[in-house]
C-alpha atoms as a PDB file:
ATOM      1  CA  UNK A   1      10.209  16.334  -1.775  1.00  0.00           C
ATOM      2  CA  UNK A   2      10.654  12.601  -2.877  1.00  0.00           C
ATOM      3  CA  UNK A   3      14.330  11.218  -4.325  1.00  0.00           C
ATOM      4  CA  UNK A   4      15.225  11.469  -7.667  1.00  0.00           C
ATOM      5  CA  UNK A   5      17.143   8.497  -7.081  1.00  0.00           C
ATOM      6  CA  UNK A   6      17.459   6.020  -9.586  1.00  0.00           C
ATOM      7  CA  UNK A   7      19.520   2.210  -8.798  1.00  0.00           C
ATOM      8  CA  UNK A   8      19.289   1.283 -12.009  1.00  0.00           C
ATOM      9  CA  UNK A   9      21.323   4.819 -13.088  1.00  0.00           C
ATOM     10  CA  UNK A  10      23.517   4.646 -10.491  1.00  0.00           C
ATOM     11  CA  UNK A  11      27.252   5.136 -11.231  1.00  0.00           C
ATOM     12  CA  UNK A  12      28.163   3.503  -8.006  1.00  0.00           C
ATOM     13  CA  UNK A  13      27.044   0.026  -9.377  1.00  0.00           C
ATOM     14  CA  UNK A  14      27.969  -0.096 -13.144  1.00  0.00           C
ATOM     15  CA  UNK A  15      26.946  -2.873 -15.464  1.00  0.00           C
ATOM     16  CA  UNK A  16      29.875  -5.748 -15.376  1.00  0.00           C
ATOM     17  CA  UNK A  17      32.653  -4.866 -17.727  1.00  0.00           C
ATOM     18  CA  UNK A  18      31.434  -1.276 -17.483  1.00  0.00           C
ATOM     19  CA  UNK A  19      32.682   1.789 -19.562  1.00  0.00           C
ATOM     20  CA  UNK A  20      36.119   1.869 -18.857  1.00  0.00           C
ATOM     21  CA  UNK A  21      36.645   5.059 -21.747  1.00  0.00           C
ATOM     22  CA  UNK A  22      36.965   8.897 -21.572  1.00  0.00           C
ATOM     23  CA  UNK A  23      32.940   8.949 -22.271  1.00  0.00           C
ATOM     24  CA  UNK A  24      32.683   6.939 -19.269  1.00  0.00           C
ATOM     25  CA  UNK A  25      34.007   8.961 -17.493  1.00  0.00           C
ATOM     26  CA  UNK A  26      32.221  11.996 -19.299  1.00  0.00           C
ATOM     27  CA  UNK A  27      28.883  10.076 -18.115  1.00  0.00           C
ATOM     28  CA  UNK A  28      29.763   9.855 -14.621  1.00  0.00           C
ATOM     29  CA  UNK A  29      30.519  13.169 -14.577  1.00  0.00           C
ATOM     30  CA  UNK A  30      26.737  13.895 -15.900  1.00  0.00           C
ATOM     31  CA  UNK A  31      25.662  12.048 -13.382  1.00  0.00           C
ATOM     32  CA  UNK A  32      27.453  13.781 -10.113  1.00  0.00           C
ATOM     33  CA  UNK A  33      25.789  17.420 -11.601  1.00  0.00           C
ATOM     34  CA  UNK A  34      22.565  15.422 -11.983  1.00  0.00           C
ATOM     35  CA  UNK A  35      22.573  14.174  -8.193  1.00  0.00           C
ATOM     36  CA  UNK A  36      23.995  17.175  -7.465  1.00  0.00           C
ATOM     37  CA  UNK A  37      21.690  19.291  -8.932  1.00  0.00           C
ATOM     38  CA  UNK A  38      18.941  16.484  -6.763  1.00  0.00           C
ATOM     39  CA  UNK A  39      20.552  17.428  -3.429  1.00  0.00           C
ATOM     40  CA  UNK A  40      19.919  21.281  -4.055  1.00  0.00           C
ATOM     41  CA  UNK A  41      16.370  19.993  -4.723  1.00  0.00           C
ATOM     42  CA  UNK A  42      15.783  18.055  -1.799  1.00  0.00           C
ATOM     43  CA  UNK A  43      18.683  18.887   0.829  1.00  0.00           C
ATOM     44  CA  UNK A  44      17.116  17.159   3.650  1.00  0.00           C
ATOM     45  CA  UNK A  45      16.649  13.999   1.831  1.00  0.00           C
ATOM     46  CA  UNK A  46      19.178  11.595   2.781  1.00  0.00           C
ATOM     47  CA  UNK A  47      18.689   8.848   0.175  1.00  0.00           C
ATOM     48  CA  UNK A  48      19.492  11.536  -2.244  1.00  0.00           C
ATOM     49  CA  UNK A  49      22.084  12.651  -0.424  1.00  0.00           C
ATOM     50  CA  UNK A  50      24.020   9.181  -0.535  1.00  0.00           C
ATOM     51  CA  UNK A  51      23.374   8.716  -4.156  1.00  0.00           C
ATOM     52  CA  UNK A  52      25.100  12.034  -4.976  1.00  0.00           C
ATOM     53  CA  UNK A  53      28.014  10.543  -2.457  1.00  0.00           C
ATOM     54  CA  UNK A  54      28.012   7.331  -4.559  1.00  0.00           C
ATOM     55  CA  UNK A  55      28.227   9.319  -7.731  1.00  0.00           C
ATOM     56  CA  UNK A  56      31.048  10.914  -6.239  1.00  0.00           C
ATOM     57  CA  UNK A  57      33.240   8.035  -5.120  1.00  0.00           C
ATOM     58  CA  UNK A  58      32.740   6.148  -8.858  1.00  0.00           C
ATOM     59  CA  UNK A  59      33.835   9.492 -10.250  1.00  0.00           C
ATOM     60  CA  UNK A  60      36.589   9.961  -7.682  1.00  0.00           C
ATOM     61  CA  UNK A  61      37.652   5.963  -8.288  1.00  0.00           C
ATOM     62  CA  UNK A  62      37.572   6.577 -12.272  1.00  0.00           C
ATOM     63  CA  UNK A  63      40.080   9.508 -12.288  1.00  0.00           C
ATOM     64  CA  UNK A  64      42.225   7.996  -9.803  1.00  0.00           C
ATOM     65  CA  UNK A  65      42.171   4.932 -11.784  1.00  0.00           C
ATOM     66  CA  UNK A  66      43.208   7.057 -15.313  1.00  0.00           C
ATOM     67  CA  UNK A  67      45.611   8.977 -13.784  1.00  0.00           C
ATOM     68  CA  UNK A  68      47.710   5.670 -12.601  1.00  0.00           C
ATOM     69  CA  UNK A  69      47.391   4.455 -16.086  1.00  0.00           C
ATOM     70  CA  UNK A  70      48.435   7.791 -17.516  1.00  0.00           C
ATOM     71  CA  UNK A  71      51.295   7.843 -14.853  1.00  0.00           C
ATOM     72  CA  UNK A  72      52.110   3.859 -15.338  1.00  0.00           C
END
């Protein structure tokens, strides 16, 4: 099964200046279940794989970076 993979879509590498709001983070939440949802597709596919662990980490930074502004 080929990658569903998409560089331009992925949350890892976000436009400059990118979306810095509770719908950004909303997206990139999206996103994980879609490459998520990729991975059950095509477990042995590694380039899927790392995109779903790139979604992951953006997420992961995003709500680390909200809660120390929440906690600041």
């Amino acid at each position: 099964m080929t990658s569903t993979h998409h560089p331009a879509q992925d949350p890892a590498s976000p436009a400059p200046g990118g979306p810095r709001t509770e719908e950004g983070t909303d997206a990139l939440k999206e996103q994980l279940v879609q490459h998520l949802m990729a991975v059950i597709g095509a477990p042995d596919d590694p380039a899927t794989a790392h995109a779903a662990d790139r979604a992951l980490t953006a997420l992961d930074a995003r709500l680390r970076a909200e809660h120390a502004r929440a906690a600041a």
